[in-house]
Protein backbone atom coordinates (compact mmCIF):
# COMPACT_ATOMS: atom_id res chain seq x y z
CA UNK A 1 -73.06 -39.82 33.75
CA UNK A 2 -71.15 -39.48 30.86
CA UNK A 3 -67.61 -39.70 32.75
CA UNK A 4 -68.71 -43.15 34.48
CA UNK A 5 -69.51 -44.49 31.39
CA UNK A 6 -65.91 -43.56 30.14
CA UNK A 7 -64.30 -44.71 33.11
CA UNK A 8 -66.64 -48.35 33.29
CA UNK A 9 -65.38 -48.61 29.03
CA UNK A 10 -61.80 -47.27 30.09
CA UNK A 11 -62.16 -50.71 32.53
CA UNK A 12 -63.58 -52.74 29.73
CA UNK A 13 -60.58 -51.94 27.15
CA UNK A 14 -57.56 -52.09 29.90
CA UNK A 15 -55.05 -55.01 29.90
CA UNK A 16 -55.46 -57.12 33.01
CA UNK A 17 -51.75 -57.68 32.85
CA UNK A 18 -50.42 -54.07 32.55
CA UNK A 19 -53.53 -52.23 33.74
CA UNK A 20 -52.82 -49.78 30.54
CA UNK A 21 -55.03 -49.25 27.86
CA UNK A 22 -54.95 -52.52 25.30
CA UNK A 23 -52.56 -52.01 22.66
CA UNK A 24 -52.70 -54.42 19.66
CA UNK A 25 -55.46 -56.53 21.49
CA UNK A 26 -55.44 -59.85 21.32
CA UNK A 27 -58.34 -62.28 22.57
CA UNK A 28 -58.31 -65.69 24.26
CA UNK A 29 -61.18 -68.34 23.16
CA UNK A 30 -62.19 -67.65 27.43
CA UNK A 31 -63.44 -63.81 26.24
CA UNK A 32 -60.45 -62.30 27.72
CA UNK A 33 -57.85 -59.92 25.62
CA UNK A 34 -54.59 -58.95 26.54
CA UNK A 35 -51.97 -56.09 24.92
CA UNK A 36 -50.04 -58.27 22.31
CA UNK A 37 -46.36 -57.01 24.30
CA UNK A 38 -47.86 -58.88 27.56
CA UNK A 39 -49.79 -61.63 26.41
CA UNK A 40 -46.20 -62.53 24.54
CA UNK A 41 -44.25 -61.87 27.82
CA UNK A 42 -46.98 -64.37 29.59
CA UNK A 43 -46.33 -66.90 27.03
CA UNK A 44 -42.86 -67.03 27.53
CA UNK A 45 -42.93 -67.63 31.22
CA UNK A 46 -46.30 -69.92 31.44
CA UNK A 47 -45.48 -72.27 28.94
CA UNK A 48 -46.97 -75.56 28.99
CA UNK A 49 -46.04 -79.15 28.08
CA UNK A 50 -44.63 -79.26 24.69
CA UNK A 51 -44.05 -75.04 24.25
CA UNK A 52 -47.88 -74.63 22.30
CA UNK A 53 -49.94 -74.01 25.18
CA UNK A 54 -50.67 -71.98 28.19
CA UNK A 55 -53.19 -70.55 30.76
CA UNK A 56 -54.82 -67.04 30.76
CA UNK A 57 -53.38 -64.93 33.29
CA UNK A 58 -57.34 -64.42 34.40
CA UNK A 59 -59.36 -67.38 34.89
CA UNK A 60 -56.43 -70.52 34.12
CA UNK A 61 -58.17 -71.44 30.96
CA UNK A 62 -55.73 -73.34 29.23
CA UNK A 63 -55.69 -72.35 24.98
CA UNK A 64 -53.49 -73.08 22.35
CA UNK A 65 -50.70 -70.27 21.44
CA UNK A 66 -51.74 -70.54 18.08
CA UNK A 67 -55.52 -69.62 18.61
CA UNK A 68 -54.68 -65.77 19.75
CA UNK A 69 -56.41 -63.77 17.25
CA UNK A 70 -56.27 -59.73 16.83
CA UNK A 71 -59.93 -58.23 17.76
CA UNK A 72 -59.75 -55.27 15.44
CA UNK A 73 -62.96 -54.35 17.22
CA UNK A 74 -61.43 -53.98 20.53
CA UNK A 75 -58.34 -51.91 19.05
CA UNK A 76 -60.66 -49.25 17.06
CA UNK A 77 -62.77 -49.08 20.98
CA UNK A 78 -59.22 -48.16 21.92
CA UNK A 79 -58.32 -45.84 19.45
CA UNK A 80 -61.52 -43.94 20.14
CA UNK A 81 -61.08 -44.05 23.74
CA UNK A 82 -57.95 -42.71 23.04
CA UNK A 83 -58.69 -39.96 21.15
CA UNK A 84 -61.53 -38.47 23.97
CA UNK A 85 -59.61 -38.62 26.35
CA UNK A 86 -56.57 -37.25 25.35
CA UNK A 87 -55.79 -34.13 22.82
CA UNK A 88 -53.00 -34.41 21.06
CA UNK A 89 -51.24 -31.53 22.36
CA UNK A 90 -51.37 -33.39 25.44
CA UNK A 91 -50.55 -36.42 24.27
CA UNK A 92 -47.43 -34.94 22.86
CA UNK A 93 -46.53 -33.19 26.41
CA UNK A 94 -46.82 -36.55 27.94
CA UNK A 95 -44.88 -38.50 25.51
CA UNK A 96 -47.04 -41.35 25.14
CA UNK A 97 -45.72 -44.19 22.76
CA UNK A 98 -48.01 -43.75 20.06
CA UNK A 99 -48.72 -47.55 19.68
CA UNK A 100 -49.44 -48.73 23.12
CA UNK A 101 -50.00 -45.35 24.94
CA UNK A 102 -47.21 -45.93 27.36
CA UNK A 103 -44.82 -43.45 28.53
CA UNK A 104 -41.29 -43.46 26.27
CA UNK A 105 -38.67 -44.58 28.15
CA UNK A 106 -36.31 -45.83 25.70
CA UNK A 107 -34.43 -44.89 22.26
CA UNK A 108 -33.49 -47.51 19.91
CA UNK A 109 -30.39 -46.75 17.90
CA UNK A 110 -31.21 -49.27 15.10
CA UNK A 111 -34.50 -47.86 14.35
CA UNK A 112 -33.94 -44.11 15.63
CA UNK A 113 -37.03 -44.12 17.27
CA UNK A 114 -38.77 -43.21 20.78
CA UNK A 115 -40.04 -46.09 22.35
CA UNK A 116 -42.15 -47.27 25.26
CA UNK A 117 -41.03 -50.80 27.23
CA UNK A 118 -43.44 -52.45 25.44
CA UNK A 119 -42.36 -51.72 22.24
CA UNK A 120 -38.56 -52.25 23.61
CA UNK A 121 -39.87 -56.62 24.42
CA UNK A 122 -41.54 -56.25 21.63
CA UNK A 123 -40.54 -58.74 18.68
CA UNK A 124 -40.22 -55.29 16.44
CA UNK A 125 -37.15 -54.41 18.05
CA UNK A 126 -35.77 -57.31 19.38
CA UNK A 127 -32.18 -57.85 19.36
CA UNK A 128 -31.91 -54.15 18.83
CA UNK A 129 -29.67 -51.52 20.86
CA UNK A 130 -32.01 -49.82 23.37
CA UNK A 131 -30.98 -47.62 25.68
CA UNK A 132 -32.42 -44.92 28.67
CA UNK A 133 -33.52 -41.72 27.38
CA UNK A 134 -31.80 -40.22 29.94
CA UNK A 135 -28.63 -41.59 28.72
CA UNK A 136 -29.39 -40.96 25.20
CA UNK A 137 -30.40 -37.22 25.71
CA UNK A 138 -27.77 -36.67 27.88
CA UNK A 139 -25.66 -37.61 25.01
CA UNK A 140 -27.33 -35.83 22.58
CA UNK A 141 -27.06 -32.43 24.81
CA UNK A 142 -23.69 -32.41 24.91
CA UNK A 143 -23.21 -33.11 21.41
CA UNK A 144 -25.43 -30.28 21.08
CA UNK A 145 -23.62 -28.31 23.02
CA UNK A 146 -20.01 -29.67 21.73
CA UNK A 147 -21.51 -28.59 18.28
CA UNK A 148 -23.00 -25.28 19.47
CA UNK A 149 -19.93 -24.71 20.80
CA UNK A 150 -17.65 -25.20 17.31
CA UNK A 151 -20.55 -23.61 15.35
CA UNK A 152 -20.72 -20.19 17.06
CA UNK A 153 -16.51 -20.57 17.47
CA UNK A 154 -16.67 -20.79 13.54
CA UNK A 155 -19.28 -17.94 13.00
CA UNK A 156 -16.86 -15.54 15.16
CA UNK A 157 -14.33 -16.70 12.79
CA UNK A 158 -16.45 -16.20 9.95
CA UNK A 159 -17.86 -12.70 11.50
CA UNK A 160 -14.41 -11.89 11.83
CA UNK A 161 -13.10 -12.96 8.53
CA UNK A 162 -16.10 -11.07 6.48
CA UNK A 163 -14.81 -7.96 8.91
CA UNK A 164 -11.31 -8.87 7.91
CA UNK A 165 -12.56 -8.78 3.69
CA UNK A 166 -14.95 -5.60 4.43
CA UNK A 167 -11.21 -3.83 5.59
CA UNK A 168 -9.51 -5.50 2.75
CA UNK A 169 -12.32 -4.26 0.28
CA UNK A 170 -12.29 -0.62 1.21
CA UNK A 171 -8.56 -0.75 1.73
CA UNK A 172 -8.46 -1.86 -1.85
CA UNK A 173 -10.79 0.69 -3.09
CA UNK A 174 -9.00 3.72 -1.09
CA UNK A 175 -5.93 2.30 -3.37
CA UNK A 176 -7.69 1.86 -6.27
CA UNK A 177 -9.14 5.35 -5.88
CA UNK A 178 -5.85 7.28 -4.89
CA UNK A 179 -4.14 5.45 -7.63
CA UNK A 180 -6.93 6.40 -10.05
CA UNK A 181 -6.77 10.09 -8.76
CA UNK A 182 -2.96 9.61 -8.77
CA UNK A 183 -3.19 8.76 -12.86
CA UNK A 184 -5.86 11.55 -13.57
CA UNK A 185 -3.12 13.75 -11.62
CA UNK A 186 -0.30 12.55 -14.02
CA UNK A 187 -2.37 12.56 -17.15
CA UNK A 188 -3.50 15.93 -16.67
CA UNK A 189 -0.17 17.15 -15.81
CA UNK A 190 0.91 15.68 -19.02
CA UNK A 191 -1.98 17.30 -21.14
CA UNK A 192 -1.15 20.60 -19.59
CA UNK A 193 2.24 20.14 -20.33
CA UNK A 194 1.21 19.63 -23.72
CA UNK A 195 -1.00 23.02 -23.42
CA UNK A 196 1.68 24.60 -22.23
CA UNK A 197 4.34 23.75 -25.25
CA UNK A 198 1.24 24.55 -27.56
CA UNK A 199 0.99 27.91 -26.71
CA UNK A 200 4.81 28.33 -26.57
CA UNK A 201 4.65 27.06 -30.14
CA UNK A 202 2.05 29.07 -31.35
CA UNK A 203 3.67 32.18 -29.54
CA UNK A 204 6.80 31.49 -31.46
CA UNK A 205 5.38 31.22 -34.28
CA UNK A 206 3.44 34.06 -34.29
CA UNK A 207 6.17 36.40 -33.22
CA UNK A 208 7.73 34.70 -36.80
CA UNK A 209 4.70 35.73 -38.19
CA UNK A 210 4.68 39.52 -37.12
CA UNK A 211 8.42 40.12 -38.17
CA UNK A 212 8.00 38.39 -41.12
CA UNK A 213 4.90 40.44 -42.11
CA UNK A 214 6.03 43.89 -40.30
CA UNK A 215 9.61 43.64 -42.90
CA UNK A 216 6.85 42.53 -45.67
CA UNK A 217 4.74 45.94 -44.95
CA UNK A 218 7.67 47.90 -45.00
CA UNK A 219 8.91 46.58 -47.76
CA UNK A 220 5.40 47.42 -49.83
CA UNK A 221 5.59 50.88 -48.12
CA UNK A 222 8.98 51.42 -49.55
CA UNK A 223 7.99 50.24 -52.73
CA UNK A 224 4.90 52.71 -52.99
CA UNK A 225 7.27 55.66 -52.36
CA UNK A 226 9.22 54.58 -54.90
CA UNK A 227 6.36 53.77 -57.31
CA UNK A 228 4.94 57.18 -56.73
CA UNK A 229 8.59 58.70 -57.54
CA UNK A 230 8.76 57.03 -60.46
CA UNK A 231 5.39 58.20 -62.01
CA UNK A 232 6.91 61.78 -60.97
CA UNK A 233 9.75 61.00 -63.16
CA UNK A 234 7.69 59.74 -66.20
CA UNK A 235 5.06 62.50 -66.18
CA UNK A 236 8.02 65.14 -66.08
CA UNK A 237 10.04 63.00 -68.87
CA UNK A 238 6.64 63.43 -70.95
CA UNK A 239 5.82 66.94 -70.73
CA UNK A 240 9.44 67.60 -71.62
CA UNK A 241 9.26 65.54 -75.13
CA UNK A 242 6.52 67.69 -75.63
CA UNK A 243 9.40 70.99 -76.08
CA UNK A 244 9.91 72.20 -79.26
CA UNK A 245 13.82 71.41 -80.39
CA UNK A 246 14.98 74.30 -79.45
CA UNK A 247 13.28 74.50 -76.05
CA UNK A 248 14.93 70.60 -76.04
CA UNK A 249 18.46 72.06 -76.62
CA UNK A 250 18.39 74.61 -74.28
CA UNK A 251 17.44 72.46 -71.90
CA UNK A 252 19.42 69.73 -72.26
CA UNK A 253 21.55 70.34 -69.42
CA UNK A 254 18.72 70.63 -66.69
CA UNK A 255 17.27 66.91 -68.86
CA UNK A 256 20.98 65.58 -67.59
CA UNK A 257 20.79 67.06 -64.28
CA UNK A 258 16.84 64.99 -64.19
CA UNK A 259 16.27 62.71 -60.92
CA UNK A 260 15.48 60.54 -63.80
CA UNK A 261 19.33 60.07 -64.96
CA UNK A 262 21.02 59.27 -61.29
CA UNK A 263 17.26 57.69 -59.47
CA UNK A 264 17.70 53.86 -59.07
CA UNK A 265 15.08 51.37 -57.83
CA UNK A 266 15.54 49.72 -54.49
CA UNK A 267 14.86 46.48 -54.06
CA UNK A 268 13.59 45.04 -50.93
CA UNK A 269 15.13 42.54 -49.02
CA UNK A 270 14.58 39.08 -49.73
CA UNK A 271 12.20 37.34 -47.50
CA UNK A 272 12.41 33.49 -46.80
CA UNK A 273 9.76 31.64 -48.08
CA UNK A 274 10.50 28.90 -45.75
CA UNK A 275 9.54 29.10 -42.04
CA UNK A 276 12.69 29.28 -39.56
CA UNK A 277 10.76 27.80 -37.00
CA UNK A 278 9.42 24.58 -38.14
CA UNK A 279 7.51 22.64 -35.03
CA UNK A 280 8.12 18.66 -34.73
CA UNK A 281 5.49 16.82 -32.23
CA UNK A 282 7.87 15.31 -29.56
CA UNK A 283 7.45 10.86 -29.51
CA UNK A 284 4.58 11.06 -26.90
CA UNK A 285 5.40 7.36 -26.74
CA UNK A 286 8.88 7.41 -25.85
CA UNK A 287 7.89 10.15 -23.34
CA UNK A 288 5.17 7.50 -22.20
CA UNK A 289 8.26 4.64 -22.08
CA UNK A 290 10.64 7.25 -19.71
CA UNK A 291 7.56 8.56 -17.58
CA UNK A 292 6.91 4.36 -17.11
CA UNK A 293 10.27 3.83 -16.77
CA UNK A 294 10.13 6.33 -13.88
CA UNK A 295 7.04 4.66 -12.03
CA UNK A 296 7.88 1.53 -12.70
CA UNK A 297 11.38 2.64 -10.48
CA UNK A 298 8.94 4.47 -7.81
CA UNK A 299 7.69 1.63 -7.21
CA UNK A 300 11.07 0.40 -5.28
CA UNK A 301 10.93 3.48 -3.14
CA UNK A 302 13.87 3.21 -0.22
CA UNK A 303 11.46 4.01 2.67
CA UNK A 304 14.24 3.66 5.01
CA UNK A 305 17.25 5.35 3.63
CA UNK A 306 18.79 8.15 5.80
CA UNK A 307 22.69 9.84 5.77
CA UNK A 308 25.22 7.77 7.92
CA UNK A 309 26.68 9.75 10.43
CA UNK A 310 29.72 7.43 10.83
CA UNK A 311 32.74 8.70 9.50
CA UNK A 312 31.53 12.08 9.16
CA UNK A 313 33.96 14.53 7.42
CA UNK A 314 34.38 18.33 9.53
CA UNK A 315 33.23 20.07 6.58
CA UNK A 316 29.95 18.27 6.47
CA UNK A 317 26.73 19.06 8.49
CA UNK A 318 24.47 16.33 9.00
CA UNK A 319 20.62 17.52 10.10
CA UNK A 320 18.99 16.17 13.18
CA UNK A 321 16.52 13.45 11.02
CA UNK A 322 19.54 12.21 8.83
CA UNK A 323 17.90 13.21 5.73
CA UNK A 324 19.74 16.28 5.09
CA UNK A 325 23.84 17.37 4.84
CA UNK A 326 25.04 20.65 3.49
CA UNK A 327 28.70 21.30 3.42
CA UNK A 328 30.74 24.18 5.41
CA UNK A 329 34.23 24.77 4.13
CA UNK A 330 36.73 25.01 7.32
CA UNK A 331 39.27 27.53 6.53
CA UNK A 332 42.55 28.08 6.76
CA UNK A 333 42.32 23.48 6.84
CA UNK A 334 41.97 22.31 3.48
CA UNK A 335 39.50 19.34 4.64
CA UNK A 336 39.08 17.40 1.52
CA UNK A 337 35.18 15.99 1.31
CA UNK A 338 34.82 12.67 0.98
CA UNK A 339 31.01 12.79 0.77
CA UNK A 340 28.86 10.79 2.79
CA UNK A 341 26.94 7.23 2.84
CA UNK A 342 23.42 6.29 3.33
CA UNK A 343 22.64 4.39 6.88
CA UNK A 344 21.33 1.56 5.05
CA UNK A 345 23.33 -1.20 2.23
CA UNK A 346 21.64 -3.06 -0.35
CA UNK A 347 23.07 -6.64 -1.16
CA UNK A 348 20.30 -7.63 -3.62
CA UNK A 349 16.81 -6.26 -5.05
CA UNK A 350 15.70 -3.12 -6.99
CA UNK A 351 15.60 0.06 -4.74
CA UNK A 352 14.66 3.90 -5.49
CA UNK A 353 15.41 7.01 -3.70
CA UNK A 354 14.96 10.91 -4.85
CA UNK A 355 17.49 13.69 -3.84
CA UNK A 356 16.29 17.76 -3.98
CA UNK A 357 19.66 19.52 -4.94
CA UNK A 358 17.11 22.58 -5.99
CA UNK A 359 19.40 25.38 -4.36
CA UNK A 360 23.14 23.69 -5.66
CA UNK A 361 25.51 24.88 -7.90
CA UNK A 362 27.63 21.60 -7.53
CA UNK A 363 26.68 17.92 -6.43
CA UNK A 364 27.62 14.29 -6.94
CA UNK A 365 24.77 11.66 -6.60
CA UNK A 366 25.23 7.54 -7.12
CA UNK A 367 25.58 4.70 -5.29
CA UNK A 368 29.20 3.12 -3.88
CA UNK A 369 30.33 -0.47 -3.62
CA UNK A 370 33.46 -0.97 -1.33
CA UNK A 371 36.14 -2.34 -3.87
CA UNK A 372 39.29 -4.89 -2.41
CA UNK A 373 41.05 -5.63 -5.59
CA UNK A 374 44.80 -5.76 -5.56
CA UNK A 375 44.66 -4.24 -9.54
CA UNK A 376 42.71 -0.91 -7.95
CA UNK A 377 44.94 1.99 -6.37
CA UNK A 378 44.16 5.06 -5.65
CA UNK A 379 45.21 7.60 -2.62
CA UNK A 380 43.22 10.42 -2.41
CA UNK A 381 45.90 12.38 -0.68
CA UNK A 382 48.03 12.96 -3.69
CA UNK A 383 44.63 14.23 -5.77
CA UNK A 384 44.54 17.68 -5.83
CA UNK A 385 41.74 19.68 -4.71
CA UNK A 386 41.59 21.26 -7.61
CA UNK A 387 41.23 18.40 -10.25
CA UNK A 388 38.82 17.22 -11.62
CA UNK A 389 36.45 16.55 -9.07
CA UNK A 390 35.78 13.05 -10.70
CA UNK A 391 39.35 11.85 -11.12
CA UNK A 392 38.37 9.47 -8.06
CA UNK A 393 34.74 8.81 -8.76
CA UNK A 394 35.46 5.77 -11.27
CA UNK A 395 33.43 2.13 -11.38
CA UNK A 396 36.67 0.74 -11.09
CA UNK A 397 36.92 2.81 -7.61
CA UNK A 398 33.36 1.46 -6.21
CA UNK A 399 31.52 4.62 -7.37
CA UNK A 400 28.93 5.05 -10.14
CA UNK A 401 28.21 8.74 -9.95
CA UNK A 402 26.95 11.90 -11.82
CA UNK A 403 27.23 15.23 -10.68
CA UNK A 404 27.25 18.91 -11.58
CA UNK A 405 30.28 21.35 -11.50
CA UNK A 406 31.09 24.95 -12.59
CA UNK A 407 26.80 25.50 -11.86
CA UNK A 408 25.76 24.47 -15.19
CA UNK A 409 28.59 20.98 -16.30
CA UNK A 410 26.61 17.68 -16.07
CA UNK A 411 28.94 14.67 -15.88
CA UNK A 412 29.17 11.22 -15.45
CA UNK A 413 32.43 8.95 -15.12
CA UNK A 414 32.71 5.72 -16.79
CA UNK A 415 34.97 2.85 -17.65
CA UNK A 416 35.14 1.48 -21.15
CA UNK A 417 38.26 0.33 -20.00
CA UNK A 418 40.74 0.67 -17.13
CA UNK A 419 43.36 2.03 -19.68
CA UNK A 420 40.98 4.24 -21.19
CA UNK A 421 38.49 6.17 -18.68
CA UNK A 422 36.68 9.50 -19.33
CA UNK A 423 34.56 11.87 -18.28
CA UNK A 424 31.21 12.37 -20.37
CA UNK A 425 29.25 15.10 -20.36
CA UNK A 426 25.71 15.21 -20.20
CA UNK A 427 22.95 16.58 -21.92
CA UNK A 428 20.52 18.40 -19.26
CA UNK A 429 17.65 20.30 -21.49
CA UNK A 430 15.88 21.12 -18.11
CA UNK A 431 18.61 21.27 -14.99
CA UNK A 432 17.38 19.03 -12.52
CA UNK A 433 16.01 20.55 -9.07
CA UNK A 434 15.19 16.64 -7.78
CA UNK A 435 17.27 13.34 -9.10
CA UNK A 436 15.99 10.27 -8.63
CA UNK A 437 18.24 7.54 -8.57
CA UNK A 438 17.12 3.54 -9.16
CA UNK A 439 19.40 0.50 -8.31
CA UNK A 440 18.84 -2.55 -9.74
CA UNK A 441 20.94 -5.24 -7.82
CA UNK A 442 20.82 -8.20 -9.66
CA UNK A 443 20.59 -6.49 -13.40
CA UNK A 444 24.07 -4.59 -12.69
CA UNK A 445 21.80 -1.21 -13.54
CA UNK A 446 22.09 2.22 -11.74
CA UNK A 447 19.86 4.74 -13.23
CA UNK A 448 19.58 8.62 -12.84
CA UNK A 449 16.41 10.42 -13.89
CA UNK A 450 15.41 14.10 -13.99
CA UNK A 451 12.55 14.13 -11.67
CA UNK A 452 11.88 18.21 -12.79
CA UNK A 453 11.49 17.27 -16.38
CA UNK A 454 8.85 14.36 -16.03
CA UNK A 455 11.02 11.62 -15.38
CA UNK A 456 13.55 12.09 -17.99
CA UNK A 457 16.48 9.84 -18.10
CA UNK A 458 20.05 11.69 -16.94
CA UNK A 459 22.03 8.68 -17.66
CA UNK A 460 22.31 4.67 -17.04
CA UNK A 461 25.08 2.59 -15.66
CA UNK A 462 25.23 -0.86 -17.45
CA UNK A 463 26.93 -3.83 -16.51
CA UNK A 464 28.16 -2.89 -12.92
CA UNK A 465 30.20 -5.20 -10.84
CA UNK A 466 28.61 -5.06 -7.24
CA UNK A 467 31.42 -7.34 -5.39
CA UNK A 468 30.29 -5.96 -2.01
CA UNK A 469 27.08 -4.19 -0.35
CA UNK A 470 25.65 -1.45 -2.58
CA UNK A 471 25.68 2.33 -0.64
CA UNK A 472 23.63 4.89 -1.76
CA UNK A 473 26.58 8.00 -2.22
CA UNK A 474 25.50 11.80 -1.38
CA UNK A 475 28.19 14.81 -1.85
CA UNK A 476 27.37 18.45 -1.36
CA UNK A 477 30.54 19.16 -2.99
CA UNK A 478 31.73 22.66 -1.97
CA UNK A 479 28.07 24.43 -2.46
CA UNK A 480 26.82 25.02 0.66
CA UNK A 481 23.23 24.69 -0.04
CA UNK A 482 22.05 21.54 1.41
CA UNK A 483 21.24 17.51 -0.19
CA UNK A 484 18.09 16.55 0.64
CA UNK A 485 16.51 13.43 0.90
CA UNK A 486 12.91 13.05 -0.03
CA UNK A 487 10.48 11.15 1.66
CA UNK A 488 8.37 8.49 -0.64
CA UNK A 489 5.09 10.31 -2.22
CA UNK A 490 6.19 14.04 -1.52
C-alpha cells in the first residue's frame, strides 16, 4: 500500500517533459509544473508572437513567460521523495546530480564541478567549457598515471639517495672513528714516550744519587776511623803529661817516636754540590709542530710509487712487486751503481713516500730532476769509485739527496753556490730505520724526516729548481741489505 502511494506521488512530482523527478519546480497558472532546465528549453523553442509568451507543453494553455513562479511546496515534496527513496550511499554510487537528480554526464572546467545535462543548458553554466566525463577522466587518469609515474621515479631516487647518505654517514663515521682511534694511538704513543724518558730520567738520576751518597758514606766512614784515632792519640798524649819530669825525660824519645808527631788528617774528597745531571723538559710544542709537520706530509701519501725497472744497473736486484732493490756487487767488473728511479714522475703537487733502510749500513734517498743546462758537466766515468760517494749527487746535477756512509755518517749535499758546494753532515740522535721523504712541487721543498724518532726532521731542501719531471731517487749503495718501499698506513 505504502509503495503505490510512493509510486502514484513519484507520478505527481515528475516533469512531464523529462519524465525525471522535478528539479527547481516551476508552475504554470494551468496547475502544471515543469523542472526549471526544461520549462527554459520549451521556452526557447515555443515562443510566441512578440518573445513573452508560450503554450504548456501539456494542455496548450497559452501564459505569459513572466508569470512562472517557483512552488517551494512542490520542491520540499521532492526533496522528501528524494530522500525515501534513495540513501545516500546509493545516491553517491549512482552519481546523481545533486540538484536535479540526473545522472552526471558532464564536467565543467570553469566551475570544476560534476554536472548533469540539465545543469550543463542550464543558465548557471552557460557559456562555460563542458565536456564528457569520459573525456575528462580519461584525461585525468593519465595525468594520474603520468604523475604516478614521476612520483614513484622520484621516490626511487630519493630511496636511493637516503641509501646513498646512510653509506656516506657510516663511511664518515668508520673515518671519523679510525681517525679518532688513530689520534688516541698517537697520543698515547707520545705519553708513553714521555713515560718512558721519565723513568730514564729518574734512573739517571738516581744512579747520581747512589754514587754520590755511596762516596759520601765512605767518606763519613773514613772520617770515624780517623776520629776514633785521634781520641787514641789525645787520651795517650794526656796520661803522658801526667809523668813526673823525670819519667817525661826518659821518655822523651818514645813522645817523638808518638803516632801523634807523624799522624795527619785525611781529608775526603770534595763532593759537588751541584748535580751533573741536570734534566731540561724537551719543547713538547715544537715536538707537536715536527710530529704535524709529519702528518700533515702523510697526508700526500704516493699510493702508486714503485722502482723502475728501465735502465736497470747489473749490480741491482729489483723484487717481483717493484717495491724492493738490494744491491749485489759483480766481481772482478767494477759496475758503478747509478741507483734507480721510481716508475712514476711528478710535474706538480705535494707527494709523500716512506723508505725502510732498517738492515743498511749505507743508502742515498731523494728525489731527481733530469737537468739540460749547457753550464752543468759532469761524467761519471772519470769519478772514482772511491770518492766521495756524493761528489755527483749535487742540486746543480738534478739530485737532492741524503744518505748514510761508513754505517754511522749522515750527509746531505747542497749548493750555496756552484763555486762553492759541500757536503754537510747531519745530526741523527736516533739513526733512522724508515725515512720518509715529502715533495712539495710548487714550493721548491724536499723534505726528509726520521720516521723511527716520531717524525723528526733529517733535513730540508729550500728553493729547488724543478726544470723537468720530479723522480723519486732510491740507491742501495754497496750494502746489500735491501730498500724498501712502504705501502701507505703500514
Amino acid at each position: 500500500m505504502a509503495s503505490k502511494i510512493l509510486v502514484s506521488l513519484e507520478e505527481e512530482v515528475t516533469c512531464p517533459i523529462c519524465q525525471e523527478l522535478l528539479t527547481e519546480p516551476l508552475s504554470l497558472d494551468c496547475g502544471h509544473s515543469f523542472c526549471q532546465a526544461c520549462i527554459t528549453a520549451h521556452n526557447n523553442e515555443a515562443v510566441i508572437g512578440s518573445g513573452r509568451e508560450s503554450t504548456c507543453p501539456v494542455c496548450g494553455t497559452r501564459y505569459l513567460l513572466e508569470k512562472l513562479w517557483t512552488n517551494q511546496h512542490l520542491s520540499n515534496i521532492v526533496e522528501r521523495l528524494r530522500k525515501v527513496k534513495l540513501s545516500p550511499e546509493e545516491e553517491q554510487k549512482r552519481e546523481l546530480c545533486v540538484h536535479h537528480g540526473k545522472k552526471c554526464l558532464f564536467f565543467c572546467k570553469d566551475d570544476g564541478k560534476v554536472i548533469c545535462w540539465l545543469c550543463e543548458r542550464s543558465r548557471e553554466h552557460c557559456g562555460h567549457h563542458t565536456f564528457l566525463m569520459e573525456e575528462v577522466v580519461k584525461e585525468c587518469q593519465e595525468k594520474l598515471h603520468a604523475a604516478l609515474k614521476r612520483l614513484r621515479k622520484e621516490e626511487q631516487e630519493a630511496e636511493k639517495l637516503q641509501a646513498g647518505i646512510r653509506e656516506e654517514r657510516a663511511s664518515w663515521k668508520y673515518q671519523i672513528q679510525t681517525e679518532r682511534q688513530r689520534i688516541q694511538a698517537e697520543f698515547n704513543h707520545l705519553r708513553g714516550i714521555l713515560a718512558s724518558e721519565e723513568l730514564r730520567e729518574l734512573r739517571k738520576l738516581e744512579e747520581e744519587e747512589r754514587k754520590v751518597l755511596d762516596n759520601l758514606a765512605e767518606a763519613e766512614d773514613e772520617l770515624v776511623q780517623q776520629s776514633q784515632l785521634a781520641r787514641e792519640l789525645i787520651s795517650d798524649l794526656e796520661r803522658r803529661g801526667q809523668w813526673s819530669t823525670v819519667e817525661l825525660l826518659q821518655d822523651r824519645s818514645g813522645i817523638m817516636k808518638c803516632r801523634c808527631e807523624i799522624w795527619k788528617l785525611k781529608k775526603p774528597k770534595a763532593v759537588s754540590k751541584k748535580l751533573k745531571h741536570i734534566f731540561r723538559a724537551p719543547d713538547l710544542s715544537e715536538m707537536l709542530q715536527v710530529f704535524k709537520e709529519l702528518t700533515d706530509a702523510q697526508r700526500y701519501w704516493a699510493v702508486d710509487v714503485t722502482l723502475s725497472p728501465v735502465n736497470l744497473n747489473l749490480s741491482l736486484v729489483l723484487s717481483e712487486d717493484q717495491r724492493q732493490v738490494m744491491s749485489v756487487p759483480i766481481w772482478p767488473v767494477k759496475c758503478y751503481n747509478y741507483g734507480i728511479l721510481g716508475s712514476q714522475y711528478f710535474s706538480s703537487g705535494k707527494h709523500y713516500w716512506e723508505v725502510d733502510v732498517s738492515e743498511k749500513t749505507a743508502w742515498i734517498l731523494g728525489v731527481y730532476c733530469r737537468t739540460f743546462s749547457r753550464n752543468v758537466k759532469f761524467d761519471v766515468r772519470r769519478c772514482s769509485y772511491h770518492q766521495n760517494i756524493y761528489s755527483r749527487y749535487r742540486p746543480q746535477y738534478g739530485y737532492w739527496v741524503i744518505g748514510l756512509q761508513n754505517q754511522f755518517e749522515y750527509k746531505a749535499f747542497e749548493n750555496p753556490s756552484p763555486s762553492n758546494p759541500q757536503v754537510l753532515t747531519l745530526s741523527m740522535p736516533v739513526p733512522p730505520h724508515r725515512v720518509g721523504i715529502f715533495l712539495d712541487f710548487e714550493a721548491g721543498t724536499v723534505s726528509f724526516f726520521n720516521v723511527t724518532n716520531h717524525g723528526f726532521l733529517i733535513y730540508k731542501f729550500f728553493k729547488c729548481c724543478f726544470s723537468q719531471k720530479i723522480f723519486p731517487y732510491f740507491n742501495p749503495w754497496n750494502c746489500p741489505a735491501p730498500i724498501t718501499l712502504c705501502p701507505p698506513s703500514s
